[in-house]
C-alpha atoms as a PDB file:
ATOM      1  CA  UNK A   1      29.831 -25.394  -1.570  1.00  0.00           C
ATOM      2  CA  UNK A   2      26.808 -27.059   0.474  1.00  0.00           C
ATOM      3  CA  UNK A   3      26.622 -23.717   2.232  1.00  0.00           C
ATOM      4  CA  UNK A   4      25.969 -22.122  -0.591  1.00  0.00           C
ATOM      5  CA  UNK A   5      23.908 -23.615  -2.167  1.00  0.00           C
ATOM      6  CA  UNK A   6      21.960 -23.745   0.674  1.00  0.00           C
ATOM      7  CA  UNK A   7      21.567 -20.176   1.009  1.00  0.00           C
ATOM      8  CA  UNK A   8      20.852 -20.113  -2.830  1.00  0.00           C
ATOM      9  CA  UNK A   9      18.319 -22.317  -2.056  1.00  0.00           C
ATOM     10  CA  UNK A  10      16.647 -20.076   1.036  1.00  0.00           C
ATOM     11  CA  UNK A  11      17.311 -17.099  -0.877  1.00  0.00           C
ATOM     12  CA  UNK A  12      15.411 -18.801  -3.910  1.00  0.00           C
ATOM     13  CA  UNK A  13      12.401 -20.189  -1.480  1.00  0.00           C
ATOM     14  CA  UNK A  14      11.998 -16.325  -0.063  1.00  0.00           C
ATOM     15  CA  UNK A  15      11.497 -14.815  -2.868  1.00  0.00           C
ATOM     16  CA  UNK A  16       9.062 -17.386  -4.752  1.00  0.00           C
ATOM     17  CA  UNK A  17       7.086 -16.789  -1.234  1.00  0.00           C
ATOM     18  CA  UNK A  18       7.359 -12.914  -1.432  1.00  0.00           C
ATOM     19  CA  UNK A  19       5.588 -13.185  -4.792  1.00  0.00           C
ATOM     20  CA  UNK A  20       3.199 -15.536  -4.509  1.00  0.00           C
ATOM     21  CA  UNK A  21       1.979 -13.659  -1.187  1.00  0.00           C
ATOM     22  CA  UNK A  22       2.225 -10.603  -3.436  1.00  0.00           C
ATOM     23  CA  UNK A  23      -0.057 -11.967  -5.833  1.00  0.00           C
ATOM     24  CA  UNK A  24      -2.262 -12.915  -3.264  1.00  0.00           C
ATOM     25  CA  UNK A  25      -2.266  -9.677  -1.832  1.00  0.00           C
ATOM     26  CA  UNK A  26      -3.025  -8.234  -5.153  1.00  0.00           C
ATOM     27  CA  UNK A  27      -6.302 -10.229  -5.677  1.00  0.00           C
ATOM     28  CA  UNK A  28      -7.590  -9.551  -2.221  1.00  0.00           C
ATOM     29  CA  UNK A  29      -6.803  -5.732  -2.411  1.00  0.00           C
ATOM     30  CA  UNK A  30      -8.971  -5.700  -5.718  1.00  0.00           C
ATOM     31  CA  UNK A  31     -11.753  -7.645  -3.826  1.00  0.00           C
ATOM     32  CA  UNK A  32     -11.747  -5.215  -0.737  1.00  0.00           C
ATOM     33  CA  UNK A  33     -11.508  -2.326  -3.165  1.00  0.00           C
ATOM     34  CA  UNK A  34     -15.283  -2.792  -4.714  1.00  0.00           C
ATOM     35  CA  UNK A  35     -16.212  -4.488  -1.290  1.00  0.00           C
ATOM     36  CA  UNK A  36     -15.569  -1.068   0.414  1.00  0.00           C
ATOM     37  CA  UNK A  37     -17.197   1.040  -2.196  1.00  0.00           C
ATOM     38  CA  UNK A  38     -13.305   2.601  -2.925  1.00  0.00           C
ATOM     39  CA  UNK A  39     -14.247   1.788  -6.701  1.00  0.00           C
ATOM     40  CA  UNK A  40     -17.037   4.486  -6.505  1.00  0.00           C
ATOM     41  CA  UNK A  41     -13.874   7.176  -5.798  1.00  0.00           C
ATOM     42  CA  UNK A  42     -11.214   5.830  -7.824  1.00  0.00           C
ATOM     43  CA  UNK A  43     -13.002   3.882 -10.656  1.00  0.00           C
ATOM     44  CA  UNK A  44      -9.739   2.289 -12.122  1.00  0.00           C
ATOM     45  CA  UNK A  45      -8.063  -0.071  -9.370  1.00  0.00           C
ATOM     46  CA  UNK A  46      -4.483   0.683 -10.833  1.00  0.00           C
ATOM     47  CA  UNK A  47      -5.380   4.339 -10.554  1.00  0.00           C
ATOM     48  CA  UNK A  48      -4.827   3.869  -6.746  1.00  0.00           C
ATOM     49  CA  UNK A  49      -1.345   3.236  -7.078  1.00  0.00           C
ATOM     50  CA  UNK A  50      -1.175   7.116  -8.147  1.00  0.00           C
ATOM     51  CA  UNK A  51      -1.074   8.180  -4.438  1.00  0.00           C
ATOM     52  CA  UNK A  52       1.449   8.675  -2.554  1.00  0.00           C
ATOM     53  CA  UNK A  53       0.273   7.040   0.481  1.00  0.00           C
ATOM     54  CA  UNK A  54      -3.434   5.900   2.031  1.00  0.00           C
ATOM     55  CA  UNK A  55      -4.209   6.493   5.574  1.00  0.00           C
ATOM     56  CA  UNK A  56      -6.703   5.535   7.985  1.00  0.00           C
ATOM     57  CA  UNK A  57      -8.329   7.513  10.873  1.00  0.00           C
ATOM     58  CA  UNK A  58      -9.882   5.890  13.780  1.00  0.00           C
ATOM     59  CA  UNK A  59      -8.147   2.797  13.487  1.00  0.00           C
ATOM     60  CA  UNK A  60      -5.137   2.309  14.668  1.00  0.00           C
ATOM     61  CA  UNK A  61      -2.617   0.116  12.404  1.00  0.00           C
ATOM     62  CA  UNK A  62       0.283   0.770  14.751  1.00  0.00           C
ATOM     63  CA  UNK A  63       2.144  -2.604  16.021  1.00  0.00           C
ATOM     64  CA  UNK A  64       1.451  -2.854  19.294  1.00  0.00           C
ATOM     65  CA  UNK A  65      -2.219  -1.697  18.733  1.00  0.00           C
ATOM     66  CA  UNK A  66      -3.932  -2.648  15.565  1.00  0.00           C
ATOM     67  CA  UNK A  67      -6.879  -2.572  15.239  1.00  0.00           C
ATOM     68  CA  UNK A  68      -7.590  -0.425  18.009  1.00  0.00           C
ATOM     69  CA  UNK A  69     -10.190   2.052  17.774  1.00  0.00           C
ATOM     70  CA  UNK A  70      -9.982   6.003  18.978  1.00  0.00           C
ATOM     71  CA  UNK A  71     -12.980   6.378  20.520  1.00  0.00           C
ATOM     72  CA  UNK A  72     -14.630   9.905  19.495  1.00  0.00           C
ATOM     73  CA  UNK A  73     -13.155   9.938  15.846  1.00  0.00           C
ATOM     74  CA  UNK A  74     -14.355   8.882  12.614  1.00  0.00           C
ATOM     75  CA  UNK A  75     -13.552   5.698  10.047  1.00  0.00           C
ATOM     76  CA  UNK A  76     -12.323   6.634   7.312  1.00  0.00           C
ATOM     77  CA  UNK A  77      -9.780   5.829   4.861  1.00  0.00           C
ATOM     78  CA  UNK A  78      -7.869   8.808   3.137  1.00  0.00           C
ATOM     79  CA  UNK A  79      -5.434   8.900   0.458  1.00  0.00           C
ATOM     80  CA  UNK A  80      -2.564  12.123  -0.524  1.00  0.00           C
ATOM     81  CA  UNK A  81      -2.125  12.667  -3.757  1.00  0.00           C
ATOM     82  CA  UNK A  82       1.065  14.639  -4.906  1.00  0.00           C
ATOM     83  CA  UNK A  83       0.886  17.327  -7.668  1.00  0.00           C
ATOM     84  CA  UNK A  84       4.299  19.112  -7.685  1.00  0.00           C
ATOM     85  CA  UNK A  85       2.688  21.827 -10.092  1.00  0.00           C
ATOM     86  CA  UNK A  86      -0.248  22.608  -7.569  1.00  0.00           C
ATOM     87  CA  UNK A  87       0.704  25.822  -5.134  1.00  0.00           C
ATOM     88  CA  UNK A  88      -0.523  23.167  -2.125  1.00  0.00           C
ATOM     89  CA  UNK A  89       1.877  20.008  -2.980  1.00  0.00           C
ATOM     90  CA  UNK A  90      -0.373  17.580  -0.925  1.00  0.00           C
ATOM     91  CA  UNK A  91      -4.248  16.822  -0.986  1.00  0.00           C
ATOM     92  CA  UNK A  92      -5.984  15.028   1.063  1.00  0.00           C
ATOM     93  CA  UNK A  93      -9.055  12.878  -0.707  1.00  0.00           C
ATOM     94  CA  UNK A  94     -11.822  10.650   1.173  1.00  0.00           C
ATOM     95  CA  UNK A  95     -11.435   7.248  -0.412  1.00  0.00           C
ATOM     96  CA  UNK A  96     -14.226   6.134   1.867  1.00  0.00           C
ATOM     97  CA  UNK A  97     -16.019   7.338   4.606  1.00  0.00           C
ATOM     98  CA  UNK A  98     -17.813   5.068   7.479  1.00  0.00           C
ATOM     99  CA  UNK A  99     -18.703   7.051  10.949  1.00  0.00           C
ATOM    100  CA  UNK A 100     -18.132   6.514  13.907  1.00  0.00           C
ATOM    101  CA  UNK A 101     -15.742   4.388  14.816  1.00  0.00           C
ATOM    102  CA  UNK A 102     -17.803   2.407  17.673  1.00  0.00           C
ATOM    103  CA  UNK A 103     -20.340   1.888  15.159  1.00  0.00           C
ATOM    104  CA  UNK A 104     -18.458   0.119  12.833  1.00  0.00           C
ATOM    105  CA  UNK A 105     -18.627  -4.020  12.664  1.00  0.00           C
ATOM    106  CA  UNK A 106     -15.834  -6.277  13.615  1.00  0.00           C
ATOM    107  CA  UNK A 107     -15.888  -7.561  10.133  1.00  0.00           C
ATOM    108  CA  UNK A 108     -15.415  -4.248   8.386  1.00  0.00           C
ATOM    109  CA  UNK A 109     -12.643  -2.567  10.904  1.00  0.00           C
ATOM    110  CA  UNK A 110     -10.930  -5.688   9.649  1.00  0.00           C
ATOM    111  CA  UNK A 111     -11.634  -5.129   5.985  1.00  0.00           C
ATOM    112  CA  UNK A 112     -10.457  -1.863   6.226  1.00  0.00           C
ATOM    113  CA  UNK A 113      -7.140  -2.539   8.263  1.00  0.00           C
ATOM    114  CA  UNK A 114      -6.509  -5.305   5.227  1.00  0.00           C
ATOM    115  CA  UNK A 115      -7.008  -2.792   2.638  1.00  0.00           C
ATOM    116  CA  UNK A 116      -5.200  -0.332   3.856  1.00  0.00           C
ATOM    117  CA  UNK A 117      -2.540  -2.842   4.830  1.00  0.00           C
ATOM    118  CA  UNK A 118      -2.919  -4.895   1.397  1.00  0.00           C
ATOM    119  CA  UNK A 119      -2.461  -0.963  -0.554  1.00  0.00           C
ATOM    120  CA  UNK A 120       0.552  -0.163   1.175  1.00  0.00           C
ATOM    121  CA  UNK A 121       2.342  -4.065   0.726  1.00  0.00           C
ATOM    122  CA  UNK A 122       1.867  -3.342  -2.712  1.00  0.00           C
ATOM    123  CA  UNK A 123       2.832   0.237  -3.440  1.00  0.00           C
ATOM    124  CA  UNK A 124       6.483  -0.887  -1.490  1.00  0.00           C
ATOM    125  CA  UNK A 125       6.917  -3.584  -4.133  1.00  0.00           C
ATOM    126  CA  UNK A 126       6.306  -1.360  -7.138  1.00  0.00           C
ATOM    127  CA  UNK A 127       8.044   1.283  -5.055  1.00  0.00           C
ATOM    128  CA  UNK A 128      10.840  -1.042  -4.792  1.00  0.00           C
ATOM    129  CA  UNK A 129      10.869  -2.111  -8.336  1.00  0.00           C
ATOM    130  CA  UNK A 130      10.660   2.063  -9.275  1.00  0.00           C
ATOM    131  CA  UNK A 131      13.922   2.571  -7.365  1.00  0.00           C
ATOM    132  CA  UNK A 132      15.663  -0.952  -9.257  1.00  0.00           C
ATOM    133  CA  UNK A 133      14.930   0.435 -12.209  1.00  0.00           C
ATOM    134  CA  UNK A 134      16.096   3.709 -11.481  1.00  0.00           C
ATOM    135  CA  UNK A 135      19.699   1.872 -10.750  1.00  0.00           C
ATOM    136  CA  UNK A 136      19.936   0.059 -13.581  1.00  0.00           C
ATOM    137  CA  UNK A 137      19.408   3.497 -15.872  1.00  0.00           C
ATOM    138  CA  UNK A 138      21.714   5.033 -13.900  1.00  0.00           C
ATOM    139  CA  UNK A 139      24.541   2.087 -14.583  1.00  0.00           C
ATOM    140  CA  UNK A 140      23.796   2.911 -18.500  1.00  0.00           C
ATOM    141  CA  UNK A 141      24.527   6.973 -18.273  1.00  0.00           C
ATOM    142  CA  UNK A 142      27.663   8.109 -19.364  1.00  0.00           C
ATOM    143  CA  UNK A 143      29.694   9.257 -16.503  1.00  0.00           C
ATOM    144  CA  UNK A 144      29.371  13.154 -16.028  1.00  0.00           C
ATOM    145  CA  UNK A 145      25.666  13.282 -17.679  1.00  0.00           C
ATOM    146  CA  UNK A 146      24.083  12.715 -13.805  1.00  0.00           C
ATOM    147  CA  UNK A 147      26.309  12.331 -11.389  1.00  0.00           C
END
């Protein structure tokens, strides 16, 4: 029973963590969203959950090199926006723009790496909680209606 209640416990501890650090998150996206002029392009922060995903060019935010920069290319960070009645599905828009990559300051390569970063550790949580609820209309359907 000590087991598991134990794991109860852990289970319990992980996921009061995952949400504070969520929060967190959430209130240091919004501050690196005006910070790096991103409000100018998408004046509603919860408007920037709308895109399917945001990118960033010249910067890498691979594992085993973040933060590296591609010498030659440009800063910038660039969101796709899905729009299944369009003929092109996809578009590309500039959230924000910030030359060259060698030019750019310590401090903001590593605002933009958290923002980009910080966008993404949210979208999988409401992503996440999308798909959840998903399931639990499914569970209510009448057999035979979807599936």
């Amino acid at each position: 029973m000590s087991s598991a209640l134990d794991r109860l416990k852990n289970l319990t501890a992980q996921i009061s963590s995952y949400e504070l650090e969520r929060k967190n998150n959430l209130k240091a996206l919004e501050v690196l969203y005006v910070s790096l002029g991103i409000d100018k392009k998408v004046a509603l922060f919860n408007d920037l959950f709308e895109f399917k995903a945001i990118n960033l060019s010249g910067i890498s935010l691979s594992d085993d090199s973040l933060g590296t920069i591609k010498e030659g290319k440009y800063a910038q960070v660039i969101s796709i926006l899905y729009d299944n009645t369009a003929k092109v599905k996809n578009k590309n828009i500039s959230l924000a723009y910030f030359g060259r990559v060698e030019k750019v300051s310590p401090q903001l390569k590593c605002d933009i790496i958290a923002f980009v970063l910080a966008w993404r550790f949210e979208k999988s949580f409401r992503t996440l909680e999308h798909y959840h609820n998903l399931m639990g209309q499914l569970k209510t359907l009448p057999r035979g209606d979807v599936c």
